[in-house]
N, C-alpha and C. Protein backbone atom coordinates (compact mmCIF):
# COMPACT_ATOMS: atom_id res chain seq x y z
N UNK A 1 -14.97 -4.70 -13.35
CA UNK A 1 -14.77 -3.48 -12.55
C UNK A 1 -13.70 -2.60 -13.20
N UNK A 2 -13.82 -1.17 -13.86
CA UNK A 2 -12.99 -0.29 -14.07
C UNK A 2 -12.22 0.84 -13.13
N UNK A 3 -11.63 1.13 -13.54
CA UNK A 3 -10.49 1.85 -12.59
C UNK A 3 -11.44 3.32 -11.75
N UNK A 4 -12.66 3.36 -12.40
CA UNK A 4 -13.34 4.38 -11.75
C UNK A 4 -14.38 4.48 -10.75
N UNK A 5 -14.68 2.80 -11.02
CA UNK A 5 -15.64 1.90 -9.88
C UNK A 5 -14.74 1.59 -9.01
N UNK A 6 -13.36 0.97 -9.43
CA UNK A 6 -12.54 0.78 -8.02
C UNK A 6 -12.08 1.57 -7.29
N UNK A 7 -12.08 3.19 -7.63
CA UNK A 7 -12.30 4.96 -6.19
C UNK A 7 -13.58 4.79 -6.31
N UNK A 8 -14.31 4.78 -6.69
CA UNK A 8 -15.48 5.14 -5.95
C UNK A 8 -15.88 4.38 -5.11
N UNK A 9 -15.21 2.53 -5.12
CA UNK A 9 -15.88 1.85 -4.20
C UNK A 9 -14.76 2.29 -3.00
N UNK A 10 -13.92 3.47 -3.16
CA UNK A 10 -13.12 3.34 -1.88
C UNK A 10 -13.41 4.34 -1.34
N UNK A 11 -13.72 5.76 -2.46
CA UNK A 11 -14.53 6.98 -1.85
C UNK A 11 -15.72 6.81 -0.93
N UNK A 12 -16.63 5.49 -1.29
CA UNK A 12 -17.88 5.12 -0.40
C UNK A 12 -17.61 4.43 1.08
N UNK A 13 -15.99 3.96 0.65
CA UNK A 13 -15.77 3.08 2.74
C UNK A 13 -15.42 4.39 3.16
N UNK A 14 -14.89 5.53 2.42
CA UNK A 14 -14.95 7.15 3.40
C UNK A 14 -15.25 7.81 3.75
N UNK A 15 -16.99 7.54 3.22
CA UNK A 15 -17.65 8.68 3.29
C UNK A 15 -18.21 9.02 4.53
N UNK A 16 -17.74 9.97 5.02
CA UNK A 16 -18.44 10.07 6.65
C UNK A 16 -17.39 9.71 7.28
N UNK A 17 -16.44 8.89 7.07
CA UNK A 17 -15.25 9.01 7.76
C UNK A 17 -13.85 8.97 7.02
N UNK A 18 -13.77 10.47 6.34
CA UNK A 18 -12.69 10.68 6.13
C UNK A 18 -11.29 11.07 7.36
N UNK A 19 -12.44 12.09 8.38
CA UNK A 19 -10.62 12.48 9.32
C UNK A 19 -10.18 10.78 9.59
N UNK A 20 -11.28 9.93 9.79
CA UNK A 20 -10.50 8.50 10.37
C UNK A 20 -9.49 8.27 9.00
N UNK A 21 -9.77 8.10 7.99
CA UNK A 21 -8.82 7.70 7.00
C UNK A 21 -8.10 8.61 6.85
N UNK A 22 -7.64 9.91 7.20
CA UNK A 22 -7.06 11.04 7.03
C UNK A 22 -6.05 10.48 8.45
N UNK A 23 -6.64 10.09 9.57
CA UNK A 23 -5.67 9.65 10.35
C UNK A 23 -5.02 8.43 10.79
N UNK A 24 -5.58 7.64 9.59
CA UNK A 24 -4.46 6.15 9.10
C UNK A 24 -3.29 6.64 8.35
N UNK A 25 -3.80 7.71 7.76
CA UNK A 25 -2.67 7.97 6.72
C UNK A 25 -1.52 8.92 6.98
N UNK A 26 -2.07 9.52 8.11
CA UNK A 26 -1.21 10.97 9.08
C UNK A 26 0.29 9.79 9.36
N UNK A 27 0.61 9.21 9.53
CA UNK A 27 2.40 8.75 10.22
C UNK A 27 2.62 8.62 9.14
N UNK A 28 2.47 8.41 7.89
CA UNK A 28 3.34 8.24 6.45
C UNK A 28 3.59 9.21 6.01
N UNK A 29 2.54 10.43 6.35
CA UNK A 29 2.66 11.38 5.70
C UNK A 29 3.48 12.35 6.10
N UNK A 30 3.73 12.50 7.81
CA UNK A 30 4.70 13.05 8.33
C UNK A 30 5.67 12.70 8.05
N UNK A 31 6.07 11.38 8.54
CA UNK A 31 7.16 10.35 7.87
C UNK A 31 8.20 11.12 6.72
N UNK A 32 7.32 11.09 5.47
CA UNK A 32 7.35 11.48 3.91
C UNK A 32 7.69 12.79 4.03
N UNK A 33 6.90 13.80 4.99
CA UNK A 33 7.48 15.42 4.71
C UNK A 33 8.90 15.71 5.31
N UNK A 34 9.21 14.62 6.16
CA UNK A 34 10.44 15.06 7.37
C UNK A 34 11.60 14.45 7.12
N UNK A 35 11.09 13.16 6.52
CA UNK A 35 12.84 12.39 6.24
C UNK A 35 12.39 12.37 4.81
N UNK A 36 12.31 12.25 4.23
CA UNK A 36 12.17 11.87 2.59
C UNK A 36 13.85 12.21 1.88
N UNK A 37 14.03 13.36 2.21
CA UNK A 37 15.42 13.33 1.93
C UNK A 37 16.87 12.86 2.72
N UNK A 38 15.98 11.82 3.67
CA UNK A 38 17.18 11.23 4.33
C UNK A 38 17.48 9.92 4.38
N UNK A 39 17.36 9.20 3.24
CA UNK A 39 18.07 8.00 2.32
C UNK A 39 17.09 6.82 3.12
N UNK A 40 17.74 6.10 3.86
CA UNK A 40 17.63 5.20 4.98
C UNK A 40 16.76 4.86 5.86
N UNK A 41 16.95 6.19 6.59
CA UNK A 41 15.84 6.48 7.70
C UNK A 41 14.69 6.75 7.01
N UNK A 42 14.27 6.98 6.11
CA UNK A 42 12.87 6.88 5.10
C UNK A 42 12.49 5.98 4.61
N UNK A 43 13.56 5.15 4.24
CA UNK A 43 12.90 3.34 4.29
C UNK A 43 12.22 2.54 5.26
N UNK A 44 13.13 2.83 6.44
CA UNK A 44 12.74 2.18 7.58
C UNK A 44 11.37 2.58 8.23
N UNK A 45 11.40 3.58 8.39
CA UNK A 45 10.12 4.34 9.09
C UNK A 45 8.94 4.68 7.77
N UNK A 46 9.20 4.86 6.56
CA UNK A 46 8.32 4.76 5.74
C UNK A 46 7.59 3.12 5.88
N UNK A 47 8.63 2.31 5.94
CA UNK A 47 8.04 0.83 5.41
C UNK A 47 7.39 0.44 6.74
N UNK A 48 7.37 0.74 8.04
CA UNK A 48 6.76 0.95 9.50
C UNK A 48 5.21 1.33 9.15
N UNK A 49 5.08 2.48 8.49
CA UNK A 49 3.65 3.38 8.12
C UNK A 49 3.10 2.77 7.04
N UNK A 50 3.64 2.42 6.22
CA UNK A 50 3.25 1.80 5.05
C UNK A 50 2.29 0.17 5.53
N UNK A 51 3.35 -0.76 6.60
CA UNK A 51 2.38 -1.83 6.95
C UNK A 51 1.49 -1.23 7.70
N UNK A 52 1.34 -0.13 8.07
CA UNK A 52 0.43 0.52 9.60
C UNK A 52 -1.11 0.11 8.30
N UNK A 53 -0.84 1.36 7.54
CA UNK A 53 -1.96 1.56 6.32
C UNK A 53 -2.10 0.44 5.97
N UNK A 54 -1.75 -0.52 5.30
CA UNK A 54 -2.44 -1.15 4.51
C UNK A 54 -2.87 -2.58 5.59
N UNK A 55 -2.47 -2.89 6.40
CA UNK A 55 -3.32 -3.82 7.21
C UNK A 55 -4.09 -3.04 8.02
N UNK A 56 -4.57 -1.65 8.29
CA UNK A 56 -5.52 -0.99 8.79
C UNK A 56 -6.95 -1.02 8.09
N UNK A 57 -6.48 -0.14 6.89
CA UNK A 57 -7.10 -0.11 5.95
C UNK A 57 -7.93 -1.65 5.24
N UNK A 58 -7.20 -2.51 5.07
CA UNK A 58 -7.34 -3.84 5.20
C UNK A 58 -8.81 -4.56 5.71
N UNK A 59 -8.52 -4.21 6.90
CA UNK A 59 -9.05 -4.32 8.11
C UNK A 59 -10.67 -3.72 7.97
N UNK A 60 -10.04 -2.74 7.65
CA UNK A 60 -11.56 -1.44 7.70
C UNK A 60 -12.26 -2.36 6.42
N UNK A 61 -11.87 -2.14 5.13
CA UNK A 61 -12.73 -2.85 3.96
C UNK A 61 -13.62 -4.15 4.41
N UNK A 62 -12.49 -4.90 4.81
CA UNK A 62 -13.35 -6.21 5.15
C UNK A 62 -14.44 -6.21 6.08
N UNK A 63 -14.02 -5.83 6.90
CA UNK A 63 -15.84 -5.44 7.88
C UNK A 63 -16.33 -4.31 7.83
N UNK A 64 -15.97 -3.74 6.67
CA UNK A 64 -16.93 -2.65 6.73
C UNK A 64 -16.88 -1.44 7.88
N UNK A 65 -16.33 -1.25 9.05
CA UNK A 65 -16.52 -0.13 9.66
C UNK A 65 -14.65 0.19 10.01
N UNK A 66 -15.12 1.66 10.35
CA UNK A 66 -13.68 2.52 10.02
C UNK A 66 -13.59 2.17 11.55
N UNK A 67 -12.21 2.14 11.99
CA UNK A 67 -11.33 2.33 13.47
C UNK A 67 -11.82 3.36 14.44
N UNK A 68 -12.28 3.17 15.10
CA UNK A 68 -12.79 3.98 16.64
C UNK A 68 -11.82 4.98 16.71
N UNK A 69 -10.37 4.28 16.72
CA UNK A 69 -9.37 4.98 16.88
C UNK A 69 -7.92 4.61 15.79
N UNK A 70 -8.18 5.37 14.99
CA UNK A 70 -7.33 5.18 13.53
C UNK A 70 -6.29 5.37 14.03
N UNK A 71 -5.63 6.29 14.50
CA UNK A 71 -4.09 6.61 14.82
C UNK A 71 -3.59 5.67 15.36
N UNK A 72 -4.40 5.18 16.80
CA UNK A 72 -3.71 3.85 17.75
C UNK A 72 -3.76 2.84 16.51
N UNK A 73 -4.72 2.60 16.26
CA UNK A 73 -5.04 1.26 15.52
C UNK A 73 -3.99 1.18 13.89
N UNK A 74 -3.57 2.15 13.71
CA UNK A 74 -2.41 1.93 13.01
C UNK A 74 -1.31 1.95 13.43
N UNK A 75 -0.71 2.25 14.16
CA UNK A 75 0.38 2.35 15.11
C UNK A 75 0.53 0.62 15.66
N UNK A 76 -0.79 0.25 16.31
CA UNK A 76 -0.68 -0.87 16.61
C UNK A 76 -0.32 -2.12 15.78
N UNK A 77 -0.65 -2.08 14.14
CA UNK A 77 -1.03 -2.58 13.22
C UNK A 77 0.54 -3.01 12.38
N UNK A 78 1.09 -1.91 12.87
CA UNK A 78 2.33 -1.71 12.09
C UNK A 78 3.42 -2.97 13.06
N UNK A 79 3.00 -3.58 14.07
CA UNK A 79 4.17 -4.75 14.86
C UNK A 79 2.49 -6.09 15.45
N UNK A 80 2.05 -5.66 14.61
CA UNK A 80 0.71 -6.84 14.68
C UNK A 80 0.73 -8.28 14.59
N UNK A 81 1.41 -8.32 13.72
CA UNK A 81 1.65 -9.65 13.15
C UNK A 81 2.51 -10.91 14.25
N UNK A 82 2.00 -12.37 14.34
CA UNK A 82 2.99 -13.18 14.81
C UNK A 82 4.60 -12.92 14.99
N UNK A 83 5.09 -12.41 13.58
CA UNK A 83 6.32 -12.36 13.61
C UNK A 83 6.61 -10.85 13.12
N UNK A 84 6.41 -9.80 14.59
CA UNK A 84 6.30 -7.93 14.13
C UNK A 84 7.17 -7.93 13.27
N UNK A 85 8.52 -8.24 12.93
CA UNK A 85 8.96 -7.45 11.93
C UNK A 85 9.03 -7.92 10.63
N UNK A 86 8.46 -9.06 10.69
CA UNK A 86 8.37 -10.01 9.02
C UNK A 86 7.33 -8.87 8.29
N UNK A 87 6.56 -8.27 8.16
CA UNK A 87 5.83 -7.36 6.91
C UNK A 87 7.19 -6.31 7.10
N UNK A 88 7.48 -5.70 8.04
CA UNK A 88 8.71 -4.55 8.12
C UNK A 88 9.49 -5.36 7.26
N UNK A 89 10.42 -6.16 7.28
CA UNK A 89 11.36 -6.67 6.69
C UNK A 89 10.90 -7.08 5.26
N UNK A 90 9.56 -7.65 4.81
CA UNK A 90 9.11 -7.79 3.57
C UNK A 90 9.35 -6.66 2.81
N UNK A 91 9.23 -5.20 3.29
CA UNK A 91 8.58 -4.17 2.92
C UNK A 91 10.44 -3.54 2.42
N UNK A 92 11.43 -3.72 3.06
CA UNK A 92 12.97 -3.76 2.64
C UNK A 92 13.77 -4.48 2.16
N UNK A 93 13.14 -5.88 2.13
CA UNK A 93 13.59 -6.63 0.93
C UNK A 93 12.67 -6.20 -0.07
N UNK A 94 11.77 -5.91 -0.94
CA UNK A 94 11.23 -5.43 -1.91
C UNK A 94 11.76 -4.30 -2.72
N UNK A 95 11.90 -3.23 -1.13
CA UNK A 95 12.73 -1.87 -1.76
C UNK A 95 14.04 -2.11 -2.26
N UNK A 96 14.62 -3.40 -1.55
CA UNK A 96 16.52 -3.60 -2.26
C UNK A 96 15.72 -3.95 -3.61
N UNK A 97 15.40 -5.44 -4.00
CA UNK A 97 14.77 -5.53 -5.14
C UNK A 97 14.73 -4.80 -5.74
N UNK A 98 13.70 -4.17 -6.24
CA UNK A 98 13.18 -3.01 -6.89
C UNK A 98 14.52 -1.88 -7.34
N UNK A 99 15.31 -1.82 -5.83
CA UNK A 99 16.27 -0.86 -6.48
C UNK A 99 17.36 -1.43 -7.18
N UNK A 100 18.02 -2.82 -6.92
CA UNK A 100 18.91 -3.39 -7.69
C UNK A 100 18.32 -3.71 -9.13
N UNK A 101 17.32 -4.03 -9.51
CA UNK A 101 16.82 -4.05 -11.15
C UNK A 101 16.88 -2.74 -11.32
N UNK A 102 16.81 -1.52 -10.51
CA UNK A 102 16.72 -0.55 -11.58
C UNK A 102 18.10 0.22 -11.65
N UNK A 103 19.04 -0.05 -10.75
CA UNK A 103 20.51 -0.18 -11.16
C UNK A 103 20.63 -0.23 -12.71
N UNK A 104 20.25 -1.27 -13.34
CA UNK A 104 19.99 -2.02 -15.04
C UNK A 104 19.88 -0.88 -15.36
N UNK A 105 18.24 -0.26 -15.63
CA UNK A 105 17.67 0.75 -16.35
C UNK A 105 16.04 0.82 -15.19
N UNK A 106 15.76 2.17 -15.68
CA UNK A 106 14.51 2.60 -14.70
C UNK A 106 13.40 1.27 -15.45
N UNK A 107 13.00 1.33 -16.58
CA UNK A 107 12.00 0.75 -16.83
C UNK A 107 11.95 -0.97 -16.33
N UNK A 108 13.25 -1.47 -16.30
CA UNK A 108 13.32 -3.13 -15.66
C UNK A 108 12.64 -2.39 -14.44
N UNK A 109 13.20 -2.01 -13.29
CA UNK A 109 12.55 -1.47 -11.56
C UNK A 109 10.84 -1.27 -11.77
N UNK A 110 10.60 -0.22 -12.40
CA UNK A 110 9.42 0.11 -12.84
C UNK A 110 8.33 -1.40 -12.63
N UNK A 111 8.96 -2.37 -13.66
CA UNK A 111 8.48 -3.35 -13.89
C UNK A 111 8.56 -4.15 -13.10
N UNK A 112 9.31 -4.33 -11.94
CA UNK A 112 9.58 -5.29 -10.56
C UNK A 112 8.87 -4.59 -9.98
N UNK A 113 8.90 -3.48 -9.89
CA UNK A 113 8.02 -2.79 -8.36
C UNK A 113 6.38 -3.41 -8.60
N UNK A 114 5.46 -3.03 -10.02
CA UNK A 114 4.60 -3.78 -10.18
C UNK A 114 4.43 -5.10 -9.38
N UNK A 115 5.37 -5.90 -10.18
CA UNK A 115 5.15 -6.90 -9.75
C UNK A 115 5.15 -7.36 -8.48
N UNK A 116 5.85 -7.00 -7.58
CA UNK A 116 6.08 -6.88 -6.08
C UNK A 116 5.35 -6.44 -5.35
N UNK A 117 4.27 -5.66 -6.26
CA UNK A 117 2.94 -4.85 -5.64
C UNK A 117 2.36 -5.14 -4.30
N UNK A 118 1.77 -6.86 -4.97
CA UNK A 118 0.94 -7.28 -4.02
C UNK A 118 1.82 -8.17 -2.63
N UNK A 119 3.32 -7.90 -2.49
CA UNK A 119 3.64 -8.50 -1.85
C UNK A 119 3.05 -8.31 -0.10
N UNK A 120 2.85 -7.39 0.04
CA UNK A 120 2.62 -7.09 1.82
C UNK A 120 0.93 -7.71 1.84
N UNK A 121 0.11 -7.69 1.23
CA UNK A 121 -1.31 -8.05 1.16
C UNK A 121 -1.34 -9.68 1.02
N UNK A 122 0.16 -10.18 0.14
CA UNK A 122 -0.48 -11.27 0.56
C UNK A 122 -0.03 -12.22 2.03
N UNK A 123 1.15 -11.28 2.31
CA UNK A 123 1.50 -11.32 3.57
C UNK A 123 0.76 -11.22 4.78
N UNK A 124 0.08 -10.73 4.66
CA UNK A 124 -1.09 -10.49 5.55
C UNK A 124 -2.45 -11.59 5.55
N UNK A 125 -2.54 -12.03 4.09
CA UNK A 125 -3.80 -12.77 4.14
C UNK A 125 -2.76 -14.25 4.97
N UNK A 126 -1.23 -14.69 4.53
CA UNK A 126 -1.09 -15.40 4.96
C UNK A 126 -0.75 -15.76 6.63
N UNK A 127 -1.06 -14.86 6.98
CA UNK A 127 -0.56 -14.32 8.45
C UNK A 127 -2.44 -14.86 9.07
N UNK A 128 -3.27 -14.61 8.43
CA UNK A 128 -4.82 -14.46 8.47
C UNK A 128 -4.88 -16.46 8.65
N UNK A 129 -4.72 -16.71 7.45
CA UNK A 129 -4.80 -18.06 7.43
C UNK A 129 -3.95 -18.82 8.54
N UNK A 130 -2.97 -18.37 9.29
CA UNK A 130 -2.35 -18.84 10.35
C UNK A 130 -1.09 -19.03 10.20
N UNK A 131 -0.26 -19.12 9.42
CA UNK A 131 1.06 -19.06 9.06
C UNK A 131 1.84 -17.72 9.93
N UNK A 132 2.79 -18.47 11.08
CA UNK A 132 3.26 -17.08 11.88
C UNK A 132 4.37 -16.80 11.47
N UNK A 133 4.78 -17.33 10.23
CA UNK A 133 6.39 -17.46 9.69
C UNK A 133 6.17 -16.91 7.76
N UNK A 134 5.63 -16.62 7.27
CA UNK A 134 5.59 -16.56 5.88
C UNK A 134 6.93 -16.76 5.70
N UNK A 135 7.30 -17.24 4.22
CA UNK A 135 8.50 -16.95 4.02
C UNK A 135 8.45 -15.83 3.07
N UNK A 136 9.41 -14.94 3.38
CA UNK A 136 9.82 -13.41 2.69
C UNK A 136 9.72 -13.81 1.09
N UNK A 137 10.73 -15.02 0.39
CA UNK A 137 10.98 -14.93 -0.94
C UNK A 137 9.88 -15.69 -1.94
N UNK A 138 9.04 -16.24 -0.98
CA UNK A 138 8.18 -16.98 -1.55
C UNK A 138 6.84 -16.03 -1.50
N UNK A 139 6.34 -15.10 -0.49
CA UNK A 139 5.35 -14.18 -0.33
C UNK A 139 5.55 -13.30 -1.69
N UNK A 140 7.16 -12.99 -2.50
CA UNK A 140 7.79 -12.01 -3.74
C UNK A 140 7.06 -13.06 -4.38
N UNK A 141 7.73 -14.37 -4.50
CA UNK A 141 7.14 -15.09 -5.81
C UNK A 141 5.67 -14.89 -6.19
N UNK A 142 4.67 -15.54 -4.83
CA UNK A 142 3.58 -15.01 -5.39
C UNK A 142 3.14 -14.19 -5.85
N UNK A 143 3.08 -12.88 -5.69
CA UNK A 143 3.28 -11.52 -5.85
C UNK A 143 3.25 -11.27 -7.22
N UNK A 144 4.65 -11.67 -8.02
CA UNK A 144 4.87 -11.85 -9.47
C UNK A 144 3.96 -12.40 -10.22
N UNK A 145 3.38 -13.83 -9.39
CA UNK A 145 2.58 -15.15 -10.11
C UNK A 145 1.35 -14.19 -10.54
N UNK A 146 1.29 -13.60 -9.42
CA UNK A 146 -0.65 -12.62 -9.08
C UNK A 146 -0.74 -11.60 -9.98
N UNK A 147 0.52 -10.87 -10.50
CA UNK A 147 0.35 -9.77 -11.32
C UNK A 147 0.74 -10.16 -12.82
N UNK A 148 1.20 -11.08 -13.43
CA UNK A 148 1.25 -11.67 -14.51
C UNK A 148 0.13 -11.01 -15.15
N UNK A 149 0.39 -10.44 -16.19
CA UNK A 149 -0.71 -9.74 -17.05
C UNK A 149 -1.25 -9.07 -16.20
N UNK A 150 -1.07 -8.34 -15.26
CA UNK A 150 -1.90 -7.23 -14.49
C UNK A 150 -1.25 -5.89 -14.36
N UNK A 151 0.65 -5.96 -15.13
CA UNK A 151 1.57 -4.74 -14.80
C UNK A 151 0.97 -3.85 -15.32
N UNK A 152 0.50 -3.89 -16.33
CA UNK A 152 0.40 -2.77 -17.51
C UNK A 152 -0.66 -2.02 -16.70
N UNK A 153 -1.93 -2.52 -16.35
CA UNK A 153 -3.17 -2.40 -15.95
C UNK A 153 -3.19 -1.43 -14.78
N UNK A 154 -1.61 -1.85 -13.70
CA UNK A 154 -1.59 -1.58 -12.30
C UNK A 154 -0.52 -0.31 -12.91
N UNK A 155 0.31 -0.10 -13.53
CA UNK A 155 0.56 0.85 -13.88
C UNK A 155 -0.19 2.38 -14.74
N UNK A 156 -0.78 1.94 -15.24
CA UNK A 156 -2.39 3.21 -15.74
C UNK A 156 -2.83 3.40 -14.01
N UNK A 157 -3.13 2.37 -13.14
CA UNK A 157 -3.99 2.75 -12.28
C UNK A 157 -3.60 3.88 -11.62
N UNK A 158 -1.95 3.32 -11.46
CA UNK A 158 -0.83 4.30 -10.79
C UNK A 158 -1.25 5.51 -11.60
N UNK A 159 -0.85 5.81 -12.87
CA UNK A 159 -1.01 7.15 -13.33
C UNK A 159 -2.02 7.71 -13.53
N UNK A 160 -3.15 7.22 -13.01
CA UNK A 160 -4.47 8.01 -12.96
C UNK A 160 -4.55 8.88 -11.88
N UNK A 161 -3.49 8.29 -10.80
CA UNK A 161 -3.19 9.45 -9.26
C UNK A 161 -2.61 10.69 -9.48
N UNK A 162 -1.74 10.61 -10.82
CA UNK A 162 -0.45 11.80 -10.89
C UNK A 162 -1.49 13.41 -11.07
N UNK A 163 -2.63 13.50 -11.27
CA UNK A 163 -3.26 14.73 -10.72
C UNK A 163 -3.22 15.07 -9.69
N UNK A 164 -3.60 14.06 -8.77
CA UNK A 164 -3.83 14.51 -7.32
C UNK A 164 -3.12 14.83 -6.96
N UNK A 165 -1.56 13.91 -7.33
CA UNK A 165 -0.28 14.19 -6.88
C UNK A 165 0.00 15.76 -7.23
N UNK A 166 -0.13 16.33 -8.07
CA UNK A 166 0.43 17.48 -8.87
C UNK A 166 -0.25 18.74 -7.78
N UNK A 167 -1.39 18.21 -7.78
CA UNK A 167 -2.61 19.43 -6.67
C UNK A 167 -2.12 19.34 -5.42
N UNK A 168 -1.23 18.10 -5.17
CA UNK A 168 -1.22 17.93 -3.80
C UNK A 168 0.36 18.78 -3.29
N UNK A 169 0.93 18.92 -4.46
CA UNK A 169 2.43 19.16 -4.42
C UNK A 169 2.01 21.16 -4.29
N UNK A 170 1.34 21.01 -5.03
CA UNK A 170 0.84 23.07 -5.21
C UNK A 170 -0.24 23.25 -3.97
N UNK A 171 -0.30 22.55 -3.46
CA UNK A 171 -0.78 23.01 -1.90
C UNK A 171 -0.12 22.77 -0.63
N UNK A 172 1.41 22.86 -1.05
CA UNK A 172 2.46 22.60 0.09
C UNK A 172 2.71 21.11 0.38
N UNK A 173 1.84 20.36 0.24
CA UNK A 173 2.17 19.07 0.82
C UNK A 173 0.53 18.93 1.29
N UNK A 174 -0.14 19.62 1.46
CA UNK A 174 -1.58 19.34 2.35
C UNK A 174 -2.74 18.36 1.72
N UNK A 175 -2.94 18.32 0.68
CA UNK A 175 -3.44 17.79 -0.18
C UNK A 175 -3.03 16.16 -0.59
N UNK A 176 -1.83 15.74 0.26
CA UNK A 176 -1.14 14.70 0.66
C UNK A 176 -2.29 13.82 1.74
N UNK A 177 -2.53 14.55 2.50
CA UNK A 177 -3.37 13.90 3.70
C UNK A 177 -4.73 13.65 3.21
N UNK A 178 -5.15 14.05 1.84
CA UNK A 178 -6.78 13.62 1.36
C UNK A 178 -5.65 11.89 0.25
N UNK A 179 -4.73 12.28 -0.12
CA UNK A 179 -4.44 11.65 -1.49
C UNK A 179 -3.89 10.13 -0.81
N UNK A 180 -3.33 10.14 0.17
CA UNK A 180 -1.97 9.06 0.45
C UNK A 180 -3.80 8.12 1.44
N UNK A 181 -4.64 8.16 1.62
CA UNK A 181 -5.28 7.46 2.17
C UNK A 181 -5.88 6.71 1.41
N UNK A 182 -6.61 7.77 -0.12
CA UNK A 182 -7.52 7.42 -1.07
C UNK A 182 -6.68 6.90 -1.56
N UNK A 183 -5.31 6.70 -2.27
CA UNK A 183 -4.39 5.89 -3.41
C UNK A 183 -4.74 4.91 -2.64
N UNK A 184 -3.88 4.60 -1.11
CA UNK A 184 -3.56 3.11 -0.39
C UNK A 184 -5.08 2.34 -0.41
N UNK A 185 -6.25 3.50 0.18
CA UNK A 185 -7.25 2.22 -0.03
C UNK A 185 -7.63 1.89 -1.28
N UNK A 186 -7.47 2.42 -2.58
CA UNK A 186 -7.36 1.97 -3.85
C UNK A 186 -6.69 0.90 -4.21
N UNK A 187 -5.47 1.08 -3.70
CA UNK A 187 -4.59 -0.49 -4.23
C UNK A 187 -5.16 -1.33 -2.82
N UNK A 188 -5.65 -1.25 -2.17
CA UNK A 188 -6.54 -2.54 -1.32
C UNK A 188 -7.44 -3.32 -1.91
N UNK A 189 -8.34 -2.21 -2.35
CA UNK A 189 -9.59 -2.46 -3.37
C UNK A 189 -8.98 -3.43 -4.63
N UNK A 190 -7.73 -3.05 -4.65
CA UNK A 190 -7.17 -3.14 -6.17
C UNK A 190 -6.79 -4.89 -6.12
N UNK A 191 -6.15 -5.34 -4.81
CA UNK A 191 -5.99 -6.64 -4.64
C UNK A 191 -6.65 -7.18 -4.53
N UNK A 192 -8.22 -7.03 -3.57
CA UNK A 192 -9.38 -7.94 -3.29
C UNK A 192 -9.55 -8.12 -5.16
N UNK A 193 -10.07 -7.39 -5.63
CA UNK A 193 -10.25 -7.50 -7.48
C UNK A 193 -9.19 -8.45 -7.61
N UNK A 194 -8.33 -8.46 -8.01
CA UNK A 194 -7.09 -9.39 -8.18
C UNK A 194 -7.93 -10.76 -8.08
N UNK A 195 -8.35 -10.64 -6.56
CA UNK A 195 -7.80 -12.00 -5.79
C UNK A 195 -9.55 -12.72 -6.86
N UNK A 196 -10.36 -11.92 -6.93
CA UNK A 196 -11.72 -12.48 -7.27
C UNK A 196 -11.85 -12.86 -8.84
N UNK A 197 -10.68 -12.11 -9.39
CA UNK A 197 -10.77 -12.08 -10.96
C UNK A 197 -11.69 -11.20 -11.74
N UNK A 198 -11.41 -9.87 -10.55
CA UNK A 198 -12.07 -8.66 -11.81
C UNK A 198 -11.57 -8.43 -12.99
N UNK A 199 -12.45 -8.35 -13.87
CA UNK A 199 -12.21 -7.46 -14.96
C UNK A 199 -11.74 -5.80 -14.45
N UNK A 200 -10.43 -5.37 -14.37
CA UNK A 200 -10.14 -4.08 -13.91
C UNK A 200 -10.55 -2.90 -14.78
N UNK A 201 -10.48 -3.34 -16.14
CA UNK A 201 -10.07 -2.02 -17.55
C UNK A 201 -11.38 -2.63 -18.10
């Protein structure tokens, strides 16, 4: 599977229901326009929206049909879990991570964030399998184990977005609400591959 089969297989779970994926992705995106420049409070409430999406989204891939009601059903999604704030708290231990390696130099961070990628997904599958406790540092380890030879790969994937991003920035921010749904269900798509042993490139 190449990086152009893995949007299109995410353009096809949208088709016909984009406002629903347009409104999984609406609380991040507000989120992102309103605090972004306010340090803290953009972690917290970003990393809130962030589990909303990707165990929504999640959700939607695996059976196939989009949320009746996307907004509730992410909202709900985001304190879902056995233990509500263990993905929240995954999602801020990652960001310290990530930011203490890049303290070092940008490119070490760069290279942790990769790797840390898959941490909330597999949090979730282990939450699936019945585990109401994951542990936080061991959900990172795997994470690392899973992307071993996959940084390089997951980084191109990343920069194949920076158009949209660019279109999305010269249309005020609006162009945010088509992009922040299609990236997240991309890196969904992007883990099931992982987990099966696609060929990505």
């Amino acid at each position: 599977m190449n990086f152009q089969l893995l949007k299109q297989k995410t353009l096809r779970s949208f088709a016909g229901n984009w406002a629903a994926a347009i409104l999984v992705g609406l609380p991040f995106v507000v989120i992102t326009y309103f605090t972004s420049s306010t340090g803290i409070i953009y972690i917290i409430l970003s990393s809130f929206t962030t589990v909303g999406m990707v165990f929504t989204f999640s959700d939607w891939f695996a059976f196939e049909q989009a949320p009746t009601t996307p907004l509730t059903t992410t909202f709900r999604n985001m304190l879902s879990t056995p233990r509500p704030w263990g993905p929240f708290l995954l999602c801020i231990v990652v960001t310290i991570y990530t930011f203490l390696w890049s303290l070092l130099l940008v490119v070490p961070g760069i290279i942790k964030g990769l790797a840390y990628s898959q941490a909330l997904f597999i949090y979730r599958e282990q939450v699936i399998r019945g585990e109401s406790t994951p542990d936080l540092n061991e959900v990172i380890t795997e994470s690392r184990q899973l992307m071993d030879g996959h940084k390089l790969e997951l980084f191109w994937l990343n920069l194949s977005f920076i158009g949209w991003a660019f279109l999305s920035v010269l249309t005020l921010g609006l162009g945010f609400l088509w992009l922040v749904p299609y990236y997240v269900g991309t890196m969904v798509n992007y883990h099931a591959a992982l987990r099966v042993g696609a060929d990505l490139i």
